[in-house]
Protein backbone atom coordinates (compact mmCIF):
# COMPACT_ATOMS: atom_id res chain seq x y z
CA UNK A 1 -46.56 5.73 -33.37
CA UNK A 2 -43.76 7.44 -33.37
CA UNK A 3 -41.53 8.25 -30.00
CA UNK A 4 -40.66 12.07 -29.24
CA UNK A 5 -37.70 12.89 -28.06
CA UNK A 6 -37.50 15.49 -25.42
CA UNK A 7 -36.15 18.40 -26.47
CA UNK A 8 -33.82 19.87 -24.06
CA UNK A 9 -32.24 23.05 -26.90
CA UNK A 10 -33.40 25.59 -24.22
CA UNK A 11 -31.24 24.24 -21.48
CA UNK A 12 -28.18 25.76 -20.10
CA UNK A 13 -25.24 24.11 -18.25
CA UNK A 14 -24.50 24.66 -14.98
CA UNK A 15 -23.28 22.86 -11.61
CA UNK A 16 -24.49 22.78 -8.73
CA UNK A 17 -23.47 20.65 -5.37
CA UNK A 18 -25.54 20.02 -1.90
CA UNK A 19 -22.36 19.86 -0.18
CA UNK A 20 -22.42 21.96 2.69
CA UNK A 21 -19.92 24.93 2.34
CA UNK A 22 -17.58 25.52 5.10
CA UNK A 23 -16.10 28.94 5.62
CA UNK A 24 -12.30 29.20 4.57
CA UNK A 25 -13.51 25.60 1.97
CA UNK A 26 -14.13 24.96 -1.58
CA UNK A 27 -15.60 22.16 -3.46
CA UNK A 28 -13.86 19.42 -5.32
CA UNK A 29 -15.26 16.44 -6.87
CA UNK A 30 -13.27 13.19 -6.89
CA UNK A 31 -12.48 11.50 -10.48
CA UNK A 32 -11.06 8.11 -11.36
CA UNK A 33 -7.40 7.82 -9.80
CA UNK A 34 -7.89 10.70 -7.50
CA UNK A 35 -6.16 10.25 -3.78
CA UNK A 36 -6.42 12.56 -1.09
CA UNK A 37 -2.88 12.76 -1.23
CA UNK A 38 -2.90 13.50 -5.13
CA UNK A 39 -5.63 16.23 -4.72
CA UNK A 40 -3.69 17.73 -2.09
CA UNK A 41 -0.60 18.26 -4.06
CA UNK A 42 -2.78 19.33 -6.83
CA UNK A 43 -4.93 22.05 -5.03
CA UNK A 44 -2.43 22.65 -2.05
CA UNK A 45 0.75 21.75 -3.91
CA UNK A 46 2.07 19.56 -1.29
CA UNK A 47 0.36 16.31 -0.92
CA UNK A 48 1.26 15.67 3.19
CA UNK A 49 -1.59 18.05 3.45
CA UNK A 50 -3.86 15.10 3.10
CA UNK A 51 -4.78 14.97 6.42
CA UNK A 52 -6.38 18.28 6.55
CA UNK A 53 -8.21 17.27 3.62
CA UNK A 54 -9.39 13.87 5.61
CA UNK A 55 -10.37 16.02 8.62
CA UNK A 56 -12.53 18.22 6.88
CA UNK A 57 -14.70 15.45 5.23
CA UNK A 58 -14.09 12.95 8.15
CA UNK A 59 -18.00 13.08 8.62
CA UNK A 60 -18.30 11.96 4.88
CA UNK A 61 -14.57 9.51 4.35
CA UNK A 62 -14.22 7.07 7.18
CA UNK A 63 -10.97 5.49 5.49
CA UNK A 64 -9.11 8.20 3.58
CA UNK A 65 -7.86 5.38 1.30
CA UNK A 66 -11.55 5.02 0.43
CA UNK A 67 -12.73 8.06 -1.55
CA UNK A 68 -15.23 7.42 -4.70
CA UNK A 69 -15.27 9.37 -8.07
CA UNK A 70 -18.14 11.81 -8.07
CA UNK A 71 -17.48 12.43 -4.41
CA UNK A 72 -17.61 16.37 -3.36
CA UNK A 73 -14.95 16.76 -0.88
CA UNK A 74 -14.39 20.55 1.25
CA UNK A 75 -10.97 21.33 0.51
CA UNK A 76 -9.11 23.95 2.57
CA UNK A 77 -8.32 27.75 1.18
CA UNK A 78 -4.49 27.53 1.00
């Protein structure tokens, strides 16, 4: 007996998140390396602005030098 594989040809990507938006926010998910520090100089181009960052997820990162890849953190509009 052979095994069938599903077939998954009719399925589009996409992304989706269950973060909770936050007016004035947008999404951004953590990869390997990542710092809240790094992400803000990437997103807000000057990484003291880490703090804001911590704030807004403070519910979600107890130690900002504890964030996880795959983690969806709110990130401040500029």
């Amino acid at each position: 007996m052979a095994d069938k594989k599903p077939d998954f040809s009719d399925v589009t990507s996409g992304s989706s998140s269950t973060a909770p938006t936050v007016a004035g926010t947008r999404s951004y998910t953590v990869v390997a390396g990542d710092s809240l520090s790094k992400i803000a100089k990437k997103l807000l181009g000057d990484s003291n602005r880490w703090k804001e960052i911590h704030q807004l997820n403070a519910d979600t990162v107890k130690n900002p030098n504890l964030i996880h890849p795959g983690q969806v953190l709110k990130i401040p509009d500029k």
